[in-house]
PDB file of N, CA and C in Angstrom:
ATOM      1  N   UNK A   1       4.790 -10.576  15.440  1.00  0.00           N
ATOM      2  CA  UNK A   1       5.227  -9.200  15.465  1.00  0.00           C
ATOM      3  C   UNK A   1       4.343  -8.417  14.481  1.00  0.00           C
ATOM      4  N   UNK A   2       3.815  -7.653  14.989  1.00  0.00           N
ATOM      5  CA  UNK A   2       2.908  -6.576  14.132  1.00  0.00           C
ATOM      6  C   UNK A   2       3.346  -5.084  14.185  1.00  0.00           C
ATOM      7  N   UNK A   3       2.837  -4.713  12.392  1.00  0.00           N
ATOM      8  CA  UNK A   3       3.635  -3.629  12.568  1.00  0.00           C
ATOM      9  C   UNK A   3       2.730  -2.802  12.175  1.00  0.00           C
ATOM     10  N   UNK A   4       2.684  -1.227  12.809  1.00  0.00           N
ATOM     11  CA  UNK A   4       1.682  -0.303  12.842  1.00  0.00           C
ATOM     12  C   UNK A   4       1.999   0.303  11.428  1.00  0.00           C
ATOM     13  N   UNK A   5       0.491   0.769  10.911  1.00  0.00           N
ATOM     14  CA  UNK A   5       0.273   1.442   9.835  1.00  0.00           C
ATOM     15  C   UNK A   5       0.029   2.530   9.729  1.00  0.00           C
ATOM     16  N   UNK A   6       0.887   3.810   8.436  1.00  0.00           N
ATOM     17  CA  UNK A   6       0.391   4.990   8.927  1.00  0.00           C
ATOM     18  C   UNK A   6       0.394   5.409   6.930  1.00  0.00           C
ATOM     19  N   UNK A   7      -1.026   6.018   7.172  1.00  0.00           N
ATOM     20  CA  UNK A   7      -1.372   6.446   6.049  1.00  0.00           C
ATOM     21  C   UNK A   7      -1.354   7.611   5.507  1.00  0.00           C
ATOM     22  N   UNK A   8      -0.804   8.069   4.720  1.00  0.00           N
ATOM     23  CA  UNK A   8      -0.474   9.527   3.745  1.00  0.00           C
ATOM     24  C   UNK A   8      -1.852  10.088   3.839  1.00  0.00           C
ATOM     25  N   UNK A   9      -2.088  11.688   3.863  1.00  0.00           N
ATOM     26  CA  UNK A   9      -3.290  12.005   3.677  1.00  0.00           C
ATOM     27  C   UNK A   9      -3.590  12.038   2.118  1.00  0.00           C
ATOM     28  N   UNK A  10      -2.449  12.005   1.525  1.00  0.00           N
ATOM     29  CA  UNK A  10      -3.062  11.755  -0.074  1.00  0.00           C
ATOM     30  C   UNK A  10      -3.846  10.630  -0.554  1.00  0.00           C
ATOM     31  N   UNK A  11      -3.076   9.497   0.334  1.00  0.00           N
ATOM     32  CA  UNK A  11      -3.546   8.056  -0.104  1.00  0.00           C
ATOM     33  C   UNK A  11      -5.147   8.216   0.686  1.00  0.00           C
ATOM     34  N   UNK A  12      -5.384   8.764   1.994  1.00  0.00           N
ATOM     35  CA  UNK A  12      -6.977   9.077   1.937  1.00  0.00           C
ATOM     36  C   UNK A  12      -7.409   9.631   1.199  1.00  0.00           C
ATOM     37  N   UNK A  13      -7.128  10.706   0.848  1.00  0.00           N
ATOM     38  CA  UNK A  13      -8.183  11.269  -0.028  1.00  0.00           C
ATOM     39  C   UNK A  13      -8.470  10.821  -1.335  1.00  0.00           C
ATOM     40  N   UNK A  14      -7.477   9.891  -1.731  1.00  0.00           N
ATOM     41  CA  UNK A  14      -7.434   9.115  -2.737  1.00  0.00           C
ATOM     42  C   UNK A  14      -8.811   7.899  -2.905  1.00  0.00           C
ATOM     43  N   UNK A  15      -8.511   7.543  -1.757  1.00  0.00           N
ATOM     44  CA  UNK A  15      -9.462   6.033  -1.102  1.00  0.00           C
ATOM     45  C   UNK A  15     -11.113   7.155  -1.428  1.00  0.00           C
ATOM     46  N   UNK A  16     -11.151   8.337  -1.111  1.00  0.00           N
ATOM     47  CA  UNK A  16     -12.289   8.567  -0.950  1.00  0.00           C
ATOM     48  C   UNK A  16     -13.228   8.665  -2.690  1.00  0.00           C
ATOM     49  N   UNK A  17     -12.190   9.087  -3.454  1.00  0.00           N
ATOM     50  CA  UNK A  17     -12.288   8.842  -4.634  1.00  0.00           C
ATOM     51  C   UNK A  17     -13.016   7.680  -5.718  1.00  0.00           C
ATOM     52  N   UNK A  18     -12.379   6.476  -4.736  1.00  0.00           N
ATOM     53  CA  UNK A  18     -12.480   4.857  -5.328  1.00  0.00           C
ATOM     54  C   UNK A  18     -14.274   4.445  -4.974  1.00  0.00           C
ATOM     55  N   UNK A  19     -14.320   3.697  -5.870  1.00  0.00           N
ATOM     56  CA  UNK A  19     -15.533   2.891  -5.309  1.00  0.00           C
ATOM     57  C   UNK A  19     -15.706   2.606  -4.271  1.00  0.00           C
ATOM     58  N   UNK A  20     -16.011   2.217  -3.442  1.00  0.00           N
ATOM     59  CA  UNK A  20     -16.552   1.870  -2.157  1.00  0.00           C
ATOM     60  C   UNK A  20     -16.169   0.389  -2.161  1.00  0.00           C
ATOM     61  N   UNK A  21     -16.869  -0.656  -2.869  1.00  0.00           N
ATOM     62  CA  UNK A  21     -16.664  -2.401  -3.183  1.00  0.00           C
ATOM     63  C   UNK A  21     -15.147  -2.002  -3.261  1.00  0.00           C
ATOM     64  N   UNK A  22     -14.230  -1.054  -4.101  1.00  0.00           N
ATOM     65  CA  UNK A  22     -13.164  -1.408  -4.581  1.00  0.00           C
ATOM     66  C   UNK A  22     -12.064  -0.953  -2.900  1.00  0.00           C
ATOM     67  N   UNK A  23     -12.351  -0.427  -1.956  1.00  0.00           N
ATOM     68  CA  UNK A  23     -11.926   0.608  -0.879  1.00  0.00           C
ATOM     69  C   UNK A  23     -12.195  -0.311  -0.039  1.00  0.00           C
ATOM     70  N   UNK A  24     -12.830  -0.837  -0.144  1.00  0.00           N
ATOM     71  CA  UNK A  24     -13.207  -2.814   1.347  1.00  0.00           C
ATOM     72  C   UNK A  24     -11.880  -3.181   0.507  1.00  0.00           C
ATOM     73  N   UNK A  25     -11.721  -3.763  -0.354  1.00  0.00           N
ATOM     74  CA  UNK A  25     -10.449  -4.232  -1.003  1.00  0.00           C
ATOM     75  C   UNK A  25      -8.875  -4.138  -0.364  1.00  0.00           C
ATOM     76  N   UNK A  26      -9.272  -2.555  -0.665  1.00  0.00           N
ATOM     77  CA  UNK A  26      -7.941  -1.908  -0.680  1.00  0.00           C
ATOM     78  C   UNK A  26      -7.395  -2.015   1.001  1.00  0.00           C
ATOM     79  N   UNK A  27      -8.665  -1.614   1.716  1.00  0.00           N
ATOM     80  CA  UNK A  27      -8.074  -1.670   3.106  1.00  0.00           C
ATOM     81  C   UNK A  27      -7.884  -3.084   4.150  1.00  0.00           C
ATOM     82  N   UNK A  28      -8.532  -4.144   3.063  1.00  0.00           N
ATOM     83  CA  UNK A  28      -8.149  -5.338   3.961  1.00  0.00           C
ATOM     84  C   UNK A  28      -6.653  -5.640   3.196  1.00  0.00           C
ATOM     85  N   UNK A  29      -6.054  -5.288   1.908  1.00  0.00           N
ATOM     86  CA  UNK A  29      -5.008  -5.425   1.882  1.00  0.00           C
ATOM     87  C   UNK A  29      -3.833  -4.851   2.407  1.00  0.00           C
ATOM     88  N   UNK A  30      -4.533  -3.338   2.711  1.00  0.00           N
ATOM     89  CA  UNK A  30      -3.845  -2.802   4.036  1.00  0.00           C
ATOM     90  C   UNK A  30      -3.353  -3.137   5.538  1.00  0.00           C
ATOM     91  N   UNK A  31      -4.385  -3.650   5.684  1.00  0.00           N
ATOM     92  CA  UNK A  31      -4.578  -4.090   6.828  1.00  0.00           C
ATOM     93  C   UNK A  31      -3.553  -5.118   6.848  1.00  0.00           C
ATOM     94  N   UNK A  32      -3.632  -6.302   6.015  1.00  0.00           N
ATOM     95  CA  UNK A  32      -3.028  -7.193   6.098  1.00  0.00           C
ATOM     96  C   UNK A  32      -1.402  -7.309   6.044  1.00  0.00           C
ATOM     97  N   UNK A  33      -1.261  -6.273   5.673  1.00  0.00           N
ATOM     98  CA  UNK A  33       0.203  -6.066   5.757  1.00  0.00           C
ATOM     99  C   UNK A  33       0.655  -6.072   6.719  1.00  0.00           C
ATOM    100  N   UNK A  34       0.278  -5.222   8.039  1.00  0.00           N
ATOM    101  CA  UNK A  34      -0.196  -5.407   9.296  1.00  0.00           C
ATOM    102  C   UNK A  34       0.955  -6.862   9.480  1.00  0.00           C
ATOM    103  N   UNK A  35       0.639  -7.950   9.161  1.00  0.00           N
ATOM    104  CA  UNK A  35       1.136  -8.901   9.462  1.00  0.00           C
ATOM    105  C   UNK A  35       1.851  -9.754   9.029  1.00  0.00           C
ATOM    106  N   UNK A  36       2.061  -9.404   7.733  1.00  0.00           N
ATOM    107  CA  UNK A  36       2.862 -10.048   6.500  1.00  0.00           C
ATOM    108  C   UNK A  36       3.310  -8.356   5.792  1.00  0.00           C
ATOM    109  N   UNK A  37       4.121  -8.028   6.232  1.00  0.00           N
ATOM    110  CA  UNK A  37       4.913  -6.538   5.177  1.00  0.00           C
ATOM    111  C   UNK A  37       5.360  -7.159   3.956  1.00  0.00           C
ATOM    112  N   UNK A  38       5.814  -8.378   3.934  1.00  0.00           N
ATOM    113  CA  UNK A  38       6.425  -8.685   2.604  1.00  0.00           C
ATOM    114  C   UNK A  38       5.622  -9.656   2.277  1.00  0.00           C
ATOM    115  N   UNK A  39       4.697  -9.789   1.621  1.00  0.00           N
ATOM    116  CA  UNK A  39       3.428 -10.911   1.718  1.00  0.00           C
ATOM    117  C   UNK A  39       4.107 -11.897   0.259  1.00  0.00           C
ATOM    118  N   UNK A  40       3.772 -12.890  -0.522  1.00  0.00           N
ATOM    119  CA  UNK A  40       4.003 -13.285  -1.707  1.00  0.00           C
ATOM    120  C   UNK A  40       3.271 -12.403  -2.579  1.00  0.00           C
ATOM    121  N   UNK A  41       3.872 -12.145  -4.057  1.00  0.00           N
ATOM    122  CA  UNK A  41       3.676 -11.329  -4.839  1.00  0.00           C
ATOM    123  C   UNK A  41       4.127  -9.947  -4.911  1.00  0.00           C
ATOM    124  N   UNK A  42       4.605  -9.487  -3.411  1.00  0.00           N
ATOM    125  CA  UNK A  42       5.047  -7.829  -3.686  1.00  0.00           C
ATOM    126  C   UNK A  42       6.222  -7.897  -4.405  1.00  0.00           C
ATOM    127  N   UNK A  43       6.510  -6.682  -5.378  1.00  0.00           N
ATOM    128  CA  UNK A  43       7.655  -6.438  -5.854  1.00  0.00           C
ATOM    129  C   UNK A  43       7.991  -4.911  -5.656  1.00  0.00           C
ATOM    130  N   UNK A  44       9.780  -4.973  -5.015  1.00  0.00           N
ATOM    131  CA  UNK A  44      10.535  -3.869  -4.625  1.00  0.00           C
ATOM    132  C   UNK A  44      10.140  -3.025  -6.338  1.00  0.00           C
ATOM    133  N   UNK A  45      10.409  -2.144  -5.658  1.00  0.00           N
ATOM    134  CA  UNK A  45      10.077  -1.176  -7.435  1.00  0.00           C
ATOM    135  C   UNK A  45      11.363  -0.475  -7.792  1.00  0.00           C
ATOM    136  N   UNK A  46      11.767  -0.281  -9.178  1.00  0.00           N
ATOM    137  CA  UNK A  46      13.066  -0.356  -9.238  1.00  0.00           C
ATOM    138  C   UNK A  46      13.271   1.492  -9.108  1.00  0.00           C
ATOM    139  N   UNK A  47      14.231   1.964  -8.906  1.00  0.00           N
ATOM    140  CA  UNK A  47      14.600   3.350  -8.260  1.00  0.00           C
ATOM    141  C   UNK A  47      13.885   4.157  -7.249  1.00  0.00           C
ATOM    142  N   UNK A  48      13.123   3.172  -6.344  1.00  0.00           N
ATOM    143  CA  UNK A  48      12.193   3.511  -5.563  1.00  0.00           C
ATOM    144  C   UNK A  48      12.403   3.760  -4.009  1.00  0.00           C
ATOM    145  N   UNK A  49      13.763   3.415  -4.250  1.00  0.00           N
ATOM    146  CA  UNK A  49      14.257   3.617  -2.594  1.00  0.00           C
ATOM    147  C   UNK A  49      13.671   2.597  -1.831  1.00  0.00           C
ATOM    148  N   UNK A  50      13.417   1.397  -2.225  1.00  0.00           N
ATOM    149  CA  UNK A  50      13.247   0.717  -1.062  1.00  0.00           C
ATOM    150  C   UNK A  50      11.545   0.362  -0.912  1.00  0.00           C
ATOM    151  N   UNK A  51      11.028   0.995  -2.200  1.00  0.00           N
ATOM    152  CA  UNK A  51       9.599   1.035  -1.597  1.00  0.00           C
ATOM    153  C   UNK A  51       8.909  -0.255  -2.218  1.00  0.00           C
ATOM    154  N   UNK A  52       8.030  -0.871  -1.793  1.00  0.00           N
ATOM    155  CA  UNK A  52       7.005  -1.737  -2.650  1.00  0.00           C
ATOM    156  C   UNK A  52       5.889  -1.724  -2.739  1.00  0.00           C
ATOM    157  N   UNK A  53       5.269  -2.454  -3.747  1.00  0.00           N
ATOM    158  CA  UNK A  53       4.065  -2.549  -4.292  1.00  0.00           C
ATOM    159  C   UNK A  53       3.377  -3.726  -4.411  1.00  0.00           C
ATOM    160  N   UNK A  54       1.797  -3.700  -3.846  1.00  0.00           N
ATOM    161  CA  UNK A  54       0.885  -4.850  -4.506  1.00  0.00           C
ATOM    162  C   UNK A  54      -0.040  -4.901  -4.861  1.00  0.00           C
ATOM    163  N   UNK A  55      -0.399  -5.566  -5.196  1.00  0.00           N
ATOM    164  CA  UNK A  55      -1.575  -5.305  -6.345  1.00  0.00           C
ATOM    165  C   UNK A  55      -2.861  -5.951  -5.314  1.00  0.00           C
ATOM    166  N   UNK A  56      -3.829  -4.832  -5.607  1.00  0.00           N
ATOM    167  CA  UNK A  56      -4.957  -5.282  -5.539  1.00  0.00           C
ATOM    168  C   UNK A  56      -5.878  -5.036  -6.302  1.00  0.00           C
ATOM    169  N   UNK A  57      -6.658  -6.373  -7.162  1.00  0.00           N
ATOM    170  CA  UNK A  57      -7.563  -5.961  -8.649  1.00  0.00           C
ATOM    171  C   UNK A  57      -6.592  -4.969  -9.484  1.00  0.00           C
ATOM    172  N   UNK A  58      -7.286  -4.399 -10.021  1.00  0.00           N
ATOM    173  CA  UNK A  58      -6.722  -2.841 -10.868  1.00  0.00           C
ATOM    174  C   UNK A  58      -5.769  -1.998  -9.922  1.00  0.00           C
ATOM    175  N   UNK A  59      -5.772  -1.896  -9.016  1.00  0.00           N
ATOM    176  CA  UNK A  59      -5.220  -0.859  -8.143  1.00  0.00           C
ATOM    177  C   UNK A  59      -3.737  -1.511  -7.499  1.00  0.00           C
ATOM    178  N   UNK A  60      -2.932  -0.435  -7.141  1.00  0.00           N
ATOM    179  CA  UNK A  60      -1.818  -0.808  -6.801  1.00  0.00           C
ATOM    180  C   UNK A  60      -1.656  -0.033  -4.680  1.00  0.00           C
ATOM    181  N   UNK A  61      -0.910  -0.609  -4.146  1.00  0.00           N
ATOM    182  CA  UNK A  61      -0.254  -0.097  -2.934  1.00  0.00           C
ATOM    183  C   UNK A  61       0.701   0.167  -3.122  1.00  0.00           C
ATOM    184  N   UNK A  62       1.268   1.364  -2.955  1.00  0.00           N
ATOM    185  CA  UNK A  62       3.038   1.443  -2.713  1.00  0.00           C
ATOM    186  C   UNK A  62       3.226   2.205  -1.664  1.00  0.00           C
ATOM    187  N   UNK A  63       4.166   1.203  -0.799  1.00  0.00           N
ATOM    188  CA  UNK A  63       4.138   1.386   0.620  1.00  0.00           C
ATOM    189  C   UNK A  63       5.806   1.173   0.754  1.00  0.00           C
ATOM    190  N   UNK A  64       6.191   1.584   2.253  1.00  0.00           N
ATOM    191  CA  UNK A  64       7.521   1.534   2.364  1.00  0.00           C
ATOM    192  C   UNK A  64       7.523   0.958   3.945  1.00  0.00           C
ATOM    193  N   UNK A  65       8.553  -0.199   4.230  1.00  0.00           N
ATOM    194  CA  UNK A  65       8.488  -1.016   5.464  1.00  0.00           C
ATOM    195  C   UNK A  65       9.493  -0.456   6.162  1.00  0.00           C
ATOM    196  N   UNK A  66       9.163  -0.062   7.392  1.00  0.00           N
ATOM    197  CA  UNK A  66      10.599   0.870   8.212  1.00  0.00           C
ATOM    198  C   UNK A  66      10.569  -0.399   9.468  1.00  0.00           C
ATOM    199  N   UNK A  67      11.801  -1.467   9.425  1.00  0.00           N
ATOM    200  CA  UNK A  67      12.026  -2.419  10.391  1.00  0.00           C
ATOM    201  C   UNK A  67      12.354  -2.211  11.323  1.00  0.00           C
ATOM    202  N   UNK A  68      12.820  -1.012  11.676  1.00  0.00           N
ATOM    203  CA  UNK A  68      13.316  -0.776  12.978  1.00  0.00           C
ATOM    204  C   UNK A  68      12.166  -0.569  14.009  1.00  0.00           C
ATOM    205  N   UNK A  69      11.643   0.464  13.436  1.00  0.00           N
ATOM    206  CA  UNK A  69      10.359   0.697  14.375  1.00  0.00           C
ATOM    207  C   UNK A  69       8.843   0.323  14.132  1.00  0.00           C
ATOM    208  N   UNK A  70       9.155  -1.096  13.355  1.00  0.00           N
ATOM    209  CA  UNK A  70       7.670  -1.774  13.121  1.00  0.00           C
ATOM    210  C   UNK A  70       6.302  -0.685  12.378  1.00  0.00           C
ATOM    211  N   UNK A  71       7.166  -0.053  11.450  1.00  0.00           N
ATOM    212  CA  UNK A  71       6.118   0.849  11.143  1.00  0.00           C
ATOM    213  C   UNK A  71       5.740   0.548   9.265  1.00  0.00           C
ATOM    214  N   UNK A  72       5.030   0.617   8.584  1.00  0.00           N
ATOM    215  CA  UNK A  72       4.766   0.486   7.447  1.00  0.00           C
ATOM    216  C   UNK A  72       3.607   1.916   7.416  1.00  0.00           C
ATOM    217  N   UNK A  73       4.574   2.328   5.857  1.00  0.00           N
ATOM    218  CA  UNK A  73       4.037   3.876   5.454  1.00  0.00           C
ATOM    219  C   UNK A  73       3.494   3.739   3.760  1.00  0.00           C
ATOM    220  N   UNK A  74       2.157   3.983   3.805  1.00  0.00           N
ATOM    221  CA  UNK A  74       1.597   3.417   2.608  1.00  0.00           C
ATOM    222  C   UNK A  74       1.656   4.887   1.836  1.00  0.00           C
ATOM    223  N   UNK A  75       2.313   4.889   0.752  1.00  0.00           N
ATOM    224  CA  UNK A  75       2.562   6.164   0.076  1.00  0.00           C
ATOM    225  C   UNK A  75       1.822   6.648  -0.929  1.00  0.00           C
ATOM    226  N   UNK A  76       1.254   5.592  -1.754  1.00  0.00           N
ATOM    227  CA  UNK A  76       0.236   5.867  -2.940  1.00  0.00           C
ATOM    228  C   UNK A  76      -0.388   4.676  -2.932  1.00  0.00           C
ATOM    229  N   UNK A  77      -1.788   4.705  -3.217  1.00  0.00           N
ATOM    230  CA  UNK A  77      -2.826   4.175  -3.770  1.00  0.00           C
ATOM    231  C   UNK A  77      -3.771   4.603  -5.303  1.00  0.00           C
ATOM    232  N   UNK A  78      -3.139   3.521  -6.115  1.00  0.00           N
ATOM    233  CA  UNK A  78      -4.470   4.661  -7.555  1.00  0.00           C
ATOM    234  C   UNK A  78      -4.002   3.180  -8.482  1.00  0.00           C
ATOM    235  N   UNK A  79      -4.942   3.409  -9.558  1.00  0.00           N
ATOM    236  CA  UNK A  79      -4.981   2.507 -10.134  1.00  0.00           C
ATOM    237  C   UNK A  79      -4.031   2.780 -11.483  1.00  0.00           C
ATOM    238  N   UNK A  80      -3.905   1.199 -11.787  1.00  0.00           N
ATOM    239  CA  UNK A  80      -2.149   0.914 -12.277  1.00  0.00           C
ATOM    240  C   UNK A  80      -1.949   1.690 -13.245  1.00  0.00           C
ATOM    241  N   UNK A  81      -2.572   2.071 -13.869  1.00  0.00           N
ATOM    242  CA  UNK A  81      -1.973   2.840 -15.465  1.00  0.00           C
ATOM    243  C   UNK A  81      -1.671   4.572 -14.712  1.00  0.00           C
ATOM    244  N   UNK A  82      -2.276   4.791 -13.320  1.00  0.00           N
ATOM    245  CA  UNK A  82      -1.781   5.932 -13.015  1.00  0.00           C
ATOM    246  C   UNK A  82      -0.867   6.351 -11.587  1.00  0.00           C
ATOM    247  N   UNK A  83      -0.724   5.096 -11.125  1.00  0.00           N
ATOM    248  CA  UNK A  83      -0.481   4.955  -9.769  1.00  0.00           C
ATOM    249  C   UNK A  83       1.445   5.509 -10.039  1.00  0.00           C
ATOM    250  N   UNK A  84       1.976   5.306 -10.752  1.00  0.00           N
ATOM    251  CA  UNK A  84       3.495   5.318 -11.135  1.00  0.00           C
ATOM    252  C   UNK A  84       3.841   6.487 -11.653  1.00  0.00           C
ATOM    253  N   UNK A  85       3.188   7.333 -11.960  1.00  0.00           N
ATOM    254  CA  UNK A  85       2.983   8.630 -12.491  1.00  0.00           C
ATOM    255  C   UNK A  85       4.093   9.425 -11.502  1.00  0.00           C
TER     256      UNK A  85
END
């Protein structure tokens, strides 16, 4: 079961920001969610409604898994000391 991905225009314009080496990163961990939403290592974030986070290198995903309709909504991308802001 695969579930479609839909990306914030913030979290692009964000990506456009990042290194390039660091943005191959970010989007195969994207991607991969794709097939594992709850992969090992994510953690629910606490008053977050539901949302989670994983780490890739320095940088974080925080994304939110909607089960009903196989959809995963990636909400922020930025790196950790600012991503929680």
């Amino acid at each position: 079961m695969t579930y479609r991905i839909s990306v914030s225009r913030d979290v692009a314009k964000t990506l456009r920001r990042i290194h390039p080496q660091e943005v191959r990163r970010l989007k195969a961990a994207i991607t991969a969610l794709a097939e594992d939403p709850r992969p090992a290592g994510c953690v629910e974030l606490k008053g977050g409604a539901g949302e989670l986070r994983i780490r890739v290198g320095d940088y974080r995903v925080v994304y939110e898994v909607i089960d009903d309709e196989l959809v995963i909504l990636v909400l922020r991308v930025g790196h950790r000391r600012e991503v929680y802001r």
